[in-house]
PDB file of N, CA and C in Angstrom:
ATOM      1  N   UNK A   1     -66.750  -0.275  19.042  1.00  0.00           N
ATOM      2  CA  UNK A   1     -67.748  -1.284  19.342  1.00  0.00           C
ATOM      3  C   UNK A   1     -67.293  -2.652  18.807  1.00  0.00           C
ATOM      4  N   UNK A   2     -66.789  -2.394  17.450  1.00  0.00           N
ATOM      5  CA  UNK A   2     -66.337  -3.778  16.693  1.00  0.00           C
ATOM      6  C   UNK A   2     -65.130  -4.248  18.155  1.00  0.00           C
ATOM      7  N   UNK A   3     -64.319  -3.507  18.216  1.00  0.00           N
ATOM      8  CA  UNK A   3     -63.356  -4.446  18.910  1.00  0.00           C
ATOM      9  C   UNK A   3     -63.876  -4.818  20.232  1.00  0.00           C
ATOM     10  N   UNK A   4     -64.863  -4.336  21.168  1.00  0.00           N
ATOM     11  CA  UNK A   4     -65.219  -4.756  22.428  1.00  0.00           C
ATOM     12  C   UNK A   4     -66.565  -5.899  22.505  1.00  0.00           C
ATOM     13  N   UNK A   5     -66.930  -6.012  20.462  1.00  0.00           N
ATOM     14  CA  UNK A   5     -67.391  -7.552  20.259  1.00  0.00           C
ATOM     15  C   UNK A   5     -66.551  -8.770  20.112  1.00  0.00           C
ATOM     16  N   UNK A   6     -65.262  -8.210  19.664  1.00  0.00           N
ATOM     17  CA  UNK A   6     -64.489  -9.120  19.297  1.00  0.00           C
ATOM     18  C   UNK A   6     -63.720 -10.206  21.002  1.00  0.00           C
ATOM     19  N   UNK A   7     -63.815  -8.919  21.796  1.00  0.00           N
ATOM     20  CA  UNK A   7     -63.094  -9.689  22.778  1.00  0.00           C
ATOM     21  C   UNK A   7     -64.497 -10.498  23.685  1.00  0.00           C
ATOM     22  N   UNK A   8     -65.812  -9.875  23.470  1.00  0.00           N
ATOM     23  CA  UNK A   8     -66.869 -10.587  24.307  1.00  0.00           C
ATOM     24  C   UNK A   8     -67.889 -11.026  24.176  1.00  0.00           C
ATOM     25  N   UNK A   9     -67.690 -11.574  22.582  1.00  0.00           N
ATOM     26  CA  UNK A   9     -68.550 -11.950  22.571  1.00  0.00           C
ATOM     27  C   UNK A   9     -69.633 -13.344  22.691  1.00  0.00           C
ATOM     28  N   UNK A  10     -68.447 -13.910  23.094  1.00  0.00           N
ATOM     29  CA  UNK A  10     -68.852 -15.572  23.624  1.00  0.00           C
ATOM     30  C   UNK A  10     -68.958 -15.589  24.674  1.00  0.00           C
ATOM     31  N   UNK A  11     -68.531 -14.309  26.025  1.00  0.00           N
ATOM     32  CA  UNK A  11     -68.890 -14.371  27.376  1.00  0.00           C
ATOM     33  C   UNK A  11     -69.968 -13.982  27.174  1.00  0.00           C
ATOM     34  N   UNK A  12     -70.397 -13.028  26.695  1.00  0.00           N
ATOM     35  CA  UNK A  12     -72.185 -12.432  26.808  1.00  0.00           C
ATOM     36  C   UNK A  12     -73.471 -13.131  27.000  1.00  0.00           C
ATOM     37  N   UNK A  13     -74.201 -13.283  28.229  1.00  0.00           N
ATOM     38  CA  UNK A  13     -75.194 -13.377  28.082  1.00  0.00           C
ATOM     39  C   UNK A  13     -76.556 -12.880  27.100  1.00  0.00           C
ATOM     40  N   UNK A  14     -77.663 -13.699  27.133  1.00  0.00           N
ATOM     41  CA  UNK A  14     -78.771 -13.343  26.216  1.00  0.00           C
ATOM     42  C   UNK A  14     -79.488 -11.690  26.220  1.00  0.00           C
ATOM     43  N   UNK A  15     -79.060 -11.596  27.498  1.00  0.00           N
ATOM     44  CA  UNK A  15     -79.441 -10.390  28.029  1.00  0.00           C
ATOM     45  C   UNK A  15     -78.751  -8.976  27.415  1.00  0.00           C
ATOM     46  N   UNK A  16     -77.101  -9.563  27.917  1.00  0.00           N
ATOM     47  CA  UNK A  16     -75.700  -8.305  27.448  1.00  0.00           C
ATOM     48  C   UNK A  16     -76.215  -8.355  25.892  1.00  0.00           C
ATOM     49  N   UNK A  17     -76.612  -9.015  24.844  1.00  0.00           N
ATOM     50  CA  UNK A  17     -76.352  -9.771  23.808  1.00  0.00           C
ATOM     51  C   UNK A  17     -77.552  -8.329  23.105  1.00  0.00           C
ATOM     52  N   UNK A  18     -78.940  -8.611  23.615  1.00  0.00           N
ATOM     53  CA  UNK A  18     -79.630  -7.556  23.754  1.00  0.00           C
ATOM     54  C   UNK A  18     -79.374  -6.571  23.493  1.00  0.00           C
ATOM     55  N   UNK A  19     -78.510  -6.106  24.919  1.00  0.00           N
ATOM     56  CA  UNK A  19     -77.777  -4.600  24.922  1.00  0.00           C
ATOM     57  C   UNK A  19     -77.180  -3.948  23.547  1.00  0.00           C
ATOM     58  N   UNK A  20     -76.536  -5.249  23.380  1.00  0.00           N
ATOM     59  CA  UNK A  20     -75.351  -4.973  22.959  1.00  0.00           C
ATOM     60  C   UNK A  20     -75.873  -4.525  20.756  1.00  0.00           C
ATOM     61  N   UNK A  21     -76.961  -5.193  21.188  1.00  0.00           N
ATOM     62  CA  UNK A  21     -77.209  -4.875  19.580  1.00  0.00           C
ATOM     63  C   UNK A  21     -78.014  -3.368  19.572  1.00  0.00           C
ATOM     64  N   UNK A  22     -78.444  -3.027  20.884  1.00  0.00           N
ATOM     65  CA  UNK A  22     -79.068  -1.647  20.586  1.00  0.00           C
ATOM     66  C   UNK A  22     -78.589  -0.742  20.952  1.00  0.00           C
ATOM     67  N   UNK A  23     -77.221  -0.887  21.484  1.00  0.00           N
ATOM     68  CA  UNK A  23     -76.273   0.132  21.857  1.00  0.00           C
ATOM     69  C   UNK A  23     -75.740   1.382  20.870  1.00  0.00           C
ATOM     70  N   UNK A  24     -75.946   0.524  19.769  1.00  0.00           N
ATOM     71  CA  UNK A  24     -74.976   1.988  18.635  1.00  0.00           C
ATOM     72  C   UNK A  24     -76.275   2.990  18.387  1.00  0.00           C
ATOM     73  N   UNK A  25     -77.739   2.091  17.943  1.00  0.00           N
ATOM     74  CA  UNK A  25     -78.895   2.881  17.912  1.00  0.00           C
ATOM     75  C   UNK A  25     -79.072   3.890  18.922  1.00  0.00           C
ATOM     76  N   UNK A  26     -78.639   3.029  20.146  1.00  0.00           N
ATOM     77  CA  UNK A  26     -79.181   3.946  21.651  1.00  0.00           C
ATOM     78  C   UNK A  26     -77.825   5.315  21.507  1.00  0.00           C
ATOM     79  N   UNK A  27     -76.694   5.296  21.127  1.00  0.00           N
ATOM     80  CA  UNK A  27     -75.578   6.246  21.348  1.00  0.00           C
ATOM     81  C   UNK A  27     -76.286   7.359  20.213  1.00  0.00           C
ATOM     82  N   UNK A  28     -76.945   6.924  19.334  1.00  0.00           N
ATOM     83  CA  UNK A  28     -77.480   7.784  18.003  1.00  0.00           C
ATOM     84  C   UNK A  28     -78.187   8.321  18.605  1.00  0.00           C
ATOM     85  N   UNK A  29     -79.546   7.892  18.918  1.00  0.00           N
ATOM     86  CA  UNK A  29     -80.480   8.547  19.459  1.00  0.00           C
ATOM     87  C   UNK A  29     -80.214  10.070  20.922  1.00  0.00           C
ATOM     88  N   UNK A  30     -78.996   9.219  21.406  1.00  0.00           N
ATOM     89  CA  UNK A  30     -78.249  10.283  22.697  1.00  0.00           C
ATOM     90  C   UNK A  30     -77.788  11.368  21.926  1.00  0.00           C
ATOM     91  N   UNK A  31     -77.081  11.421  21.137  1.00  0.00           N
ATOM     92  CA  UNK A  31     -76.555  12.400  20.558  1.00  0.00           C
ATOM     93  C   UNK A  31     -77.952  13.213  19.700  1.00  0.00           C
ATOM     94  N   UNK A  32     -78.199  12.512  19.540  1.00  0.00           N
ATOM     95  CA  UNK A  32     -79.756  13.788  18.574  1.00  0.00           C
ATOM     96  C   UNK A  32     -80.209  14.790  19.509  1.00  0.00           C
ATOM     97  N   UNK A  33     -80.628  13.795  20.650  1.00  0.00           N
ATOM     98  CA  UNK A  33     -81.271  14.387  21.708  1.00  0.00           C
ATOM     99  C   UNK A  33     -80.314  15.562  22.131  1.00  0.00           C
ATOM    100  N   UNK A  34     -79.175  14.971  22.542  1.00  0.00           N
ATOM    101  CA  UNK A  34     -78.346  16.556  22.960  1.00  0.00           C
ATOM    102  C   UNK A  34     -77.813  17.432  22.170  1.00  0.00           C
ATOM    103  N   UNK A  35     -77.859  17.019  21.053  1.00  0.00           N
ATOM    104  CA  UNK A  35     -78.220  18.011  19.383  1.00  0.00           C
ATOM    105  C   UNK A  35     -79.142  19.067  19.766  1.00  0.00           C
ATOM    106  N   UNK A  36     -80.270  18.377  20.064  1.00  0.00           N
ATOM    107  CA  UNK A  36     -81.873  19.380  19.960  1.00  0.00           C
ATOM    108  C   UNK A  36     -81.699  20.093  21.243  1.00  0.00           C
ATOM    109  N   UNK A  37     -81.212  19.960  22.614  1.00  0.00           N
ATOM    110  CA  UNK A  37     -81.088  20.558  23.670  1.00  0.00           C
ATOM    111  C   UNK A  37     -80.116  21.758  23.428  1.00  0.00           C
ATOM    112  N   UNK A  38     -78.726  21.302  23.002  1.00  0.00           N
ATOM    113  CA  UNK A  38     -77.862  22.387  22.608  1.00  0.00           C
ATOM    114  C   UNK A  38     -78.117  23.721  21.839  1.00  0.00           C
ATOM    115  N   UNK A  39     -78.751  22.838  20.333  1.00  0.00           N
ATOM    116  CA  UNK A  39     -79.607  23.951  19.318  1.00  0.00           C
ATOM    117  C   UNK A  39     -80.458  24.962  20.482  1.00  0.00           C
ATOM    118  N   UNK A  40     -81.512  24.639  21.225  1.00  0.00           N
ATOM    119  CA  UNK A  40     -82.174  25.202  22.197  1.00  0.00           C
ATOM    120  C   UNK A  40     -81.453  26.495  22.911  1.00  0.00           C
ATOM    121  N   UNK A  41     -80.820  25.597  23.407  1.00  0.00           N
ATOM    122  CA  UNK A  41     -79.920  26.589  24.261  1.00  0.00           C
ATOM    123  C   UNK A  41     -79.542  27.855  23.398  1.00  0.00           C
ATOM    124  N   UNK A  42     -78.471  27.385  22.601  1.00  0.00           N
ATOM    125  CA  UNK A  42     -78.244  28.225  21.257  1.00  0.00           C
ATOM    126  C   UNK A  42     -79.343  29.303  21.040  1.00  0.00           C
ATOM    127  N   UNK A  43     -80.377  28.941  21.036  1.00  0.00           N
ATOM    128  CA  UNK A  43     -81.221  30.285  20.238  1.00  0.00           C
ATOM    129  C   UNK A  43     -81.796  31.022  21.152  1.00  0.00           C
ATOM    130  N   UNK A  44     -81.891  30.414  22.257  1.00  0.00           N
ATOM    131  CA  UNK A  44     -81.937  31.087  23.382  1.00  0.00           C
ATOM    132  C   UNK A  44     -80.558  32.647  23.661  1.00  0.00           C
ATOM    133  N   UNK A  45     -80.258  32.089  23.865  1.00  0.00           N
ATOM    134  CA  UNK A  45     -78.501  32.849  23.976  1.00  0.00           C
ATOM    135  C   UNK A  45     -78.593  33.887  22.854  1.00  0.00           C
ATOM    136  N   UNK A  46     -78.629  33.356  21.764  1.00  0.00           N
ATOM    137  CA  UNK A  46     -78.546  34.481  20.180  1.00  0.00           C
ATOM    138  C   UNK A  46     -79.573  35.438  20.269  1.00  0.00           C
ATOM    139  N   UNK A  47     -81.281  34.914  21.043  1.00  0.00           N
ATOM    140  CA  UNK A  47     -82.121  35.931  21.323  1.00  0.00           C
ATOM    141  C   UNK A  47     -82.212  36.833  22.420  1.00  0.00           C
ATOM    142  N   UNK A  48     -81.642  36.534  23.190  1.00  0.00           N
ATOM    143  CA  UNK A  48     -80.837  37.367  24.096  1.00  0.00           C
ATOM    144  C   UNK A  48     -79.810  38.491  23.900  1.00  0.00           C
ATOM    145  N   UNK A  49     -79.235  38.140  23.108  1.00  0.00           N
ATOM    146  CA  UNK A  49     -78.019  39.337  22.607  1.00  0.00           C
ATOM    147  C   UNK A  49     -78.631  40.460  22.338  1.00  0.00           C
ATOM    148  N   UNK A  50     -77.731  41.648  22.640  1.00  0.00           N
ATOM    149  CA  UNK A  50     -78.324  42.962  22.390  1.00  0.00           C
ATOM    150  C   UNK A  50     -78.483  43.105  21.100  1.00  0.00           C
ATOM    151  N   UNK A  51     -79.809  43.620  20.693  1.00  0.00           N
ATOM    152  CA  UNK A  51     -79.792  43.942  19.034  1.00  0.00           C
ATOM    153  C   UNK A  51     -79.962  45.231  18.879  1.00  0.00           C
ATOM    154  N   UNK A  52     -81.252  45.296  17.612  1.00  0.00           N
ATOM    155  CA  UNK A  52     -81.576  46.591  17.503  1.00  0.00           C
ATOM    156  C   UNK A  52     -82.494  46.739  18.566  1.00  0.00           C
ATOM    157  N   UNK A  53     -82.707  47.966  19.147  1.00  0.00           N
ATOM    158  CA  UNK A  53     -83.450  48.623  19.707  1.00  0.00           C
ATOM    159  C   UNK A  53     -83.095  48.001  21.848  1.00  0.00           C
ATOM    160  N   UNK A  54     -83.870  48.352  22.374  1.00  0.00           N
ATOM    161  CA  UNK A  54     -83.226  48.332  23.797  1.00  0.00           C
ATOM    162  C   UNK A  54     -84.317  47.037  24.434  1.00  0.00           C
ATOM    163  N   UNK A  55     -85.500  46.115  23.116  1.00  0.00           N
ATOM    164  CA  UNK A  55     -86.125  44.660  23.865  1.00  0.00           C
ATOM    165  C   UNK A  55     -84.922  43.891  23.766  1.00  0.00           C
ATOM    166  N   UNK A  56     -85.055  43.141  24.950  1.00  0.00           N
ATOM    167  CA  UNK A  56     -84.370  41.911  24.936  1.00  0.00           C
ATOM    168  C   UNK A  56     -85.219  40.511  25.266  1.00  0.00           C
ATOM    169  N   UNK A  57     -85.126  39.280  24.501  1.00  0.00           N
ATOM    170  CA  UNK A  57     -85.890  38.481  24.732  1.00  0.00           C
ATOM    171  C   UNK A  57     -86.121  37.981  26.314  1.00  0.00           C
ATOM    172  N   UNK A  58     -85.320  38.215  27.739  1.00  0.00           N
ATOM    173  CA  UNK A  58     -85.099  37.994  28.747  1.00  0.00           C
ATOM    174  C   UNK A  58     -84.870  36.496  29.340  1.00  0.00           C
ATOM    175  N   UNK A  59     -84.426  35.568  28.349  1.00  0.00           N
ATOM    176  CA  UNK A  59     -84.082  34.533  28.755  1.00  0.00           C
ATOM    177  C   UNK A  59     -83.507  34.412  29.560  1.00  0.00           C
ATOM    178  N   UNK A  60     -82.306  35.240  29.789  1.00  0.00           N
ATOM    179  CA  UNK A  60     -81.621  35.075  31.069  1.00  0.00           C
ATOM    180  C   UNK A  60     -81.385  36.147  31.560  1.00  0.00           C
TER     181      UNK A  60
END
């Protein structure tokens, strides 16, 4: 990020300028989110696996 301020940051509009300061927040927030989707998935899958006895959670 530092270096793609360094080369633009006197072309940027008020607007890009915007962007550009909530971009690292906004990449954080993306990654949490597909944190919590993955985890999901994850326990899905693990409750599914054959265990003891012959229930299976039937997720898939």
């Amino acid at each position: 990020m530092y270096e793609l301020w360094k080369r633009t940051a006197d072309q940027l509009t008020p607007s890009e300028l915007e962007w550009f300061a909530c971009a690292a927040e906004s990449a954080l927030l993306t990654m949490q989110n597909i944190e919590d989707v993955l985890n999901g998935i994850a326990l899905l899958v693990s409750s599914d696996e054959p265990g003891e006895g012959p229930i299976r959670a039937g997720s898939f």
